[in-house]
Protein backbone atom coordinates (compact mmCIF):
# COMPACT_ATOMS: atom_id res chain seq x y z
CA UNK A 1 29.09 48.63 -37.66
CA UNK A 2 27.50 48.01 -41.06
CA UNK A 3 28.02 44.36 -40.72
CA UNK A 4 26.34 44.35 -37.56
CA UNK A 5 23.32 46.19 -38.56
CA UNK A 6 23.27 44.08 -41.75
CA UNK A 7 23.29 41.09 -39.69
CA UNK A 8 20.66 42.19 -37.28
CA UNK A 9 18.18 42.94 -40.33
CA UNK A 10 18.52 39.56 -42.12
CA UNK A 11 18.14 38.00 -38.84
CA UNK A 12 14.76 40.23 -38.37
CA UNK A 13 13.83 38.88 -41.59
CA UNK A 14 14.61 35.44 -40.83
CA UNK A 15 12.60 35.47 -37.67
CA UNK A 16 9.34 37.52 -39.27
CA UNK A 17 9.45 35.11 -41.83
CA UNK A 18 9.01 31.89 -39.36
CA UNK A 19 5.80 33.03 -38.26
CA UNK A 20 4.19 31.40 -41.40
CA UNK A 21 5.51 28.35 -40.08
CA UNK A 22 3.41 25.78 -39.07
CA UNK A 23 3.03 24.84 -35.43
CA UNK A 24 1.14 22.28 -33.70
CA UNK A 25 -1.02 23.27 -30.97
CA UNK A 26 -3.98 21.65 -28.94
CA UNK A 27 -7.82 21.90 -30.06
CA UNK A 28 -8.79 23.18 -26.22
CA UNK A 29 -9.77 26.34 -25.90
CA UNK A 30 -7.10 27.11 -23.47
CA UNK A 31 -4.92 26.30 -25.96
CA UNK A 32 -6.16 27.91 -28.56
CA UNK A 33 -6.07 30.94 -26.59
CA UNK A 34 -2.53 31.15 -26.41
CA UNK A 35 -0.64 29.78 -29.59
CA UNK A 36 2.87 30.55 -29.54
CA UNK A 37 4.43 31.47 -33.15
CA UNK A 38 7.62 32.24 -34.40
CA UNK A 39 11.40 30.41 -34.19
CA UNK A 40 13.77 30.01 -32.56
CA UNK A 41 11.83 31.07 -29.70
CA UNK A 42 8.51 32.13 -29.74
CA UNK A 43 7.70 35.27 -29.35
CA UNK A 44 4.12 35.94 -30.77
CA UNK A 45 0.72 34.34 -28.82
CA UNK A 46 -2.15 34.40 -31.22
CA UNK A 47 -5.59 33.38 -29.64
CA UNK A 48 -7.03 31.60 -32.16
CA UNK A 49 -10.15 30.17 -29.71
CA UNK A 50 -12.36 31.60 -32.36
CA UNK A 51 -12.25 28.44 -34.55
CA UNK A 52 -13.23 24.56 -33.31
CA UNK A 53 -10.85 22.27 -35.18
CA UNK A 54 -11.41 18.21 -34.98
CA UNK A 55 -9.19 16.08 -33.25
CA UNK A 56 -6.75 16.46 -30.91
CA UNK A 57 -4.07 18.00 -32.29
CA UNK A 58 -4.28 21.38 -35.28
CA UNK A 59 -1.41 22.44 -37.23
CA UNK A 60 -1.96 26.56 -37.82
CA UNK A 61 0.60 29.42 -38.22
CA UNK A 62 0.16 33.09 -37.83
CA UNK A 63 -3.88 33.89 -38.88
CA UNK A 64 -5.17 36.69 -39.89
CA UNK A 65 -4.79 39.83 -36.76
CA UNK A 66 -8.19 41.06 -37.80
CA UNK A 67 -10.11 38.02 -36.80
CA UNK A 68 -7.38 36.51 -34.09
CA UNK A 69 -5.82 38.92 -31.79
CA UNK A 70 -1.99 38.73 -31.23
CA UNK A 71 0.65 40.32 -28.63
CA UNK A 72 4.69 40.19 -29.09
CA UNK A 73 6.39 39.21 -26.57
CA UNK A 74 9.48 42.12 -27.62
CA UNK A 75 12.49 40.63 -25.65
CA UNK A 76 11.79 37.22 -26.89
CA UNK A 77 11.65 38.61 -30.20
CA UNK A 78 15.45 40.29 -29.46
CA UNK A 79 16.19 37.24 -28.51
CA UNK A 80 15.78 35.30 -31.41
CA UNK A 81 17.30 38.06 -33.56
CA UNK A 82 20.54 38.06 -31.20
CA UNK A 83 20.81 34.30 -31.69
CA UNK A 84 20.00 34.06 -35.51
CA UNK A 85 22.38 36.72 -36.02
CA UNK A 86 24.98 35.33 -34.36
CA UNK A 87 24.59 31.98 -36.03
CA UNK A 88 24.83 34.27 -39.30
CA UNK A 89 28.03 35.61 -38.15
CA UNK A 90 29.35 32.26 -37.51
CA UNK A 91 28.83 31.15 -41.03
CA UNK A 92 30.60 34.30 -42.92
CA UNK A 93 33.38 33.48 -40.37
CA UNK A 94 33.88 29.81 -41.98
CA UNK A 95 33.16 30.98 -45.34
CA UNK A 96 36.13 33.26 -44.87
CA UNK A 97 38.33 30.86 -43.21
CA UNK A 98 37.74 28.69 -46.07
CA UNK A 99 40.98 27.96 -48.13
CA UNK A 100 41.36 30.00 -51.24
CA UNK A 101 39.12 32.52 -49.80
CA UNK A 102 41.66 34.87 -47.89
CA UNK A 103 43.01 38.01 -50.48
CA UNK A 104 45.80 36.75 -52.14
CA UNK A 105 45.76 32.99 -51.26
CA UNK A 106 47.09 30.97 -53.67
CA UNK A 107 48.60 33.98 -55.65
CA UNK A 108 53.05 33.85 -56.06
């Protein structure tokens, strides 16, 4: 049960942490209105229609909530945990399967 709650934590982490990612998202206002943030799936749409940026194409990540409203999407969000944290739990399973990791291996 620890393990489990550890791993849901670091994958909470993990996913809070990606939206200061960048993202690419079109200078139209409808766009703008509705940038999606955060890895592996988004989960957070930010309008960010407040701002004009040149060209056709503006790299941003999460702004400020103040000035740029935001919603979660919450079962996208638990969905990206779940899958981050079962990635995690895939790795600590070949780190222990590793040779000379086991208690006792190698020991006579």
């Amino acid at each position: 049960m620890v393990l489990v709650l550890s791993l849901l934590v670091t994958a909470s982490g993990i996913i809070l942490a990606t939206l200061f990612l960048p993202v690419a998202a079109g200078t139209g206002t409808e766009e703008l209105r509705a940038v999606r943030l955060g890895r592996p799936f988004w989960f957070v749409v930010q309008d960010q229609s407040r701002y004009s940026p040149l060209g056709d194409v503006w790299i941003t990540r999460l702004l400020s909530p103040w000035e740029c409203p935001f919603a979660v999407v919450w079962w996208r969000f638990l969905a990206s945990c779940a899958a981050v944290a079962g990635l995690l739990w895939l790795v600590l399973r070949a780190v222990a399967l590793l040779p000379g990791r086991r208690a006792g291996a190698g020991r006579a």
